[in-house]
Protein backbone atom coordinates (compact mmCIF):
# COMPACT_ATOMS: atom_id res chain seq x y z
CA UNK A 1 53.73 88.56 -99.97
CA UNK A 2 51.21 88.83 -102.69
CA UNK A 3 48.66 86.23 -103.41
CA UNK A 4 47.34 85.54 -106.81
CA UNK A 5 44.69 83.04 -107.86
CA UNK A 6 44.73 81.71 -111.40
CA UNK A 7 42.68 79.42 -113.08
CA UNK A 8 42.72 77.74 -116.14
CA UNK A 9 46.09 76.94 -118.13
CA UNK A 10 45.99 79.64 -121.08
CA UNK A 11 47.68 82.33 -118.52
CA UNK A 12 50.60 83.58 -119.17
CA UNK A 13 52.59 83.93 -115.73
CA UNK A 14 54.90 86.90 -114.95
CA UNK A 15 58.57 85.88 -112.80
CA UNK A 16 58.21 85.15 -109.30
CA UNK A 17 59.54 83.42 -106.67
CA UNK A 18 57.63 80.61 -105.73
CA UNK A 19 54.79 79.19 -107.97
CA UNK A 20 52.45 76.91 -106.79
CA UNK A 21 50.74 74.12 -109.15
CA UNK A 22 47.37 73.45 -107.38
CA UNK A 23 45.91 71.05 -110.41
CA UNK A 24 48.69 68.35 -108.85
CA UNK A 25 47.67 68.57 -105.24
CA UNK A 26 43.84 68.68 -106.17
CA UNK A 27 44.28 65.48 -108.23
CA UNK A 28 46.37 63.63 -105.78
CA UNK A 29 44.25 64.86 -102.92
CA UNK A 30 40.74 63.64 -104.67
CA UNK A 31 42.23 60.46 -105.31
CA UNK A 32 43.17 60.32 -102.02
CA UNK A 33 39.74 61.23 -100.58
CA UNK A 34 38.39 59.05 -102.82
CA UNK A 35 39.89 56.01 -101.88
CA UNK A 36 39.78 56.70 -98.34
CA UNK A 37 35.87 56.72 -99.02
CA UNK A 38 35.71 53.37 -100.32
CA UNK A 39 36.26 54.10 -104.07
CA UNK A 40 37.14 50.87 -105.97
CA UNK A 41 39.15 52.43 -108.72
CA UNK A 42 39.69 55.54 -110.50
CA UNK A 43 39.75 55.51 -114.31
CA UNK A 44 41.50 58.13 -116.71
CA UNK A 45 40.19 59.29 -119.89
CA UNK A 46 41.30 61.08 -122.60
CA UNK A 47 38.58 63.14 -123.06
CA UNK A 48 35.33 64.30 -121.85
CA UNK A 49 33.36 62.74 -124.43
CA UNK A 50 34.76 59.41 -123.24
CA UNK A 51 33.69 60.01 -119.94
CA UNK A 52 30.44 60.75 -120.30
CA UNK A 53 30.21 57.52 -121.89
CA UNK A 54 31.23 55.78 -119.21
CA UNK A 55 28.60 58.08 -116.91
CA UNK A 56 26.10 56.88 -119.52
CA UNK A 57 26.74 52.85 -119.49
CA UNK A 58 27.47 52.33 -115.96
CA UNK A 59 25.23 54.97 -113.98
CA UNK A 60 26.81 54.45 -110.76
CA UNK A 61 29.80 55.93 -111.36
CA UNK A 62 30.28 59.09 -110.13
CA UNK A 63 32.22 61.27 -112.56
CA UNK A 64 34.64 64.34 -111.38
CA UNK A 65 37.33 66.40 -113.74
CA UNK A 66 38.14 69.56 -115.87
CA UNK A 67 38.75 71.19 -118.69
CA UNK A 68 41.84 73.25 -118.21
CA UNK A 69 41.14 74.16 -114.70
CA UNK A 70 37.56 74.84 -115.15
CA UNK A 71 34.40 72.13 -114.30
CA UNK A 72 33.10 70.62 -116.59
CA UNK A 73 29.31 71.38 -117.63
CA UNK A 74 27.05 68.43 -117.03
C-alpha cells in the first residue's frame, strides 16, 4: 500500500481507497491532551487575528492552531 502525506487543504486528491482526514484526529486529540493536562477551557475563533487578541489581553493563554494545515507564524 502506498503512503502519501498531504498538507494543507488546496490539494486536489486523486481516487483511492481509503482516505484519511488527520486535521479531525489532531483536533480531537489536542483537546484531549489538553484537558487531560489541566486545561480549563478551549476557545474557538474565527480567525487568527482574533486570536492573537486574545494572546495579547490575557498573556497566559497559550495559543495553538492553523491556517489550512499549516502553523501559524507567531
Amino acid at each position: 500500500m502506498q503512503v502519501e502525506i498531504i498538507q494543507g487543504n488546496d490539494k486536489k486528491l486523486r481516487p483511492s481507497q481509503i482516505n484519511i482526514v488527520i486535521h479531525v484526529i489532531r483536533a480531537f486529540s489536542f483537546a484531549h491532551y489538553s484537558f487531560i493536562h489541566r486545561a480549563k477551557e478551549i476557545l474557538l475563533v474565527k480567525s487568527v487575528k482574533e486570536g492573537f487578541q486574545y494572546k495579547n489581553k490575557f498573556s497566559d493563554y497559550l495559543m495553538a492552531g492553523e491556517v489550512q494545515g499549516l502553523p501559524i507564524e507567531g
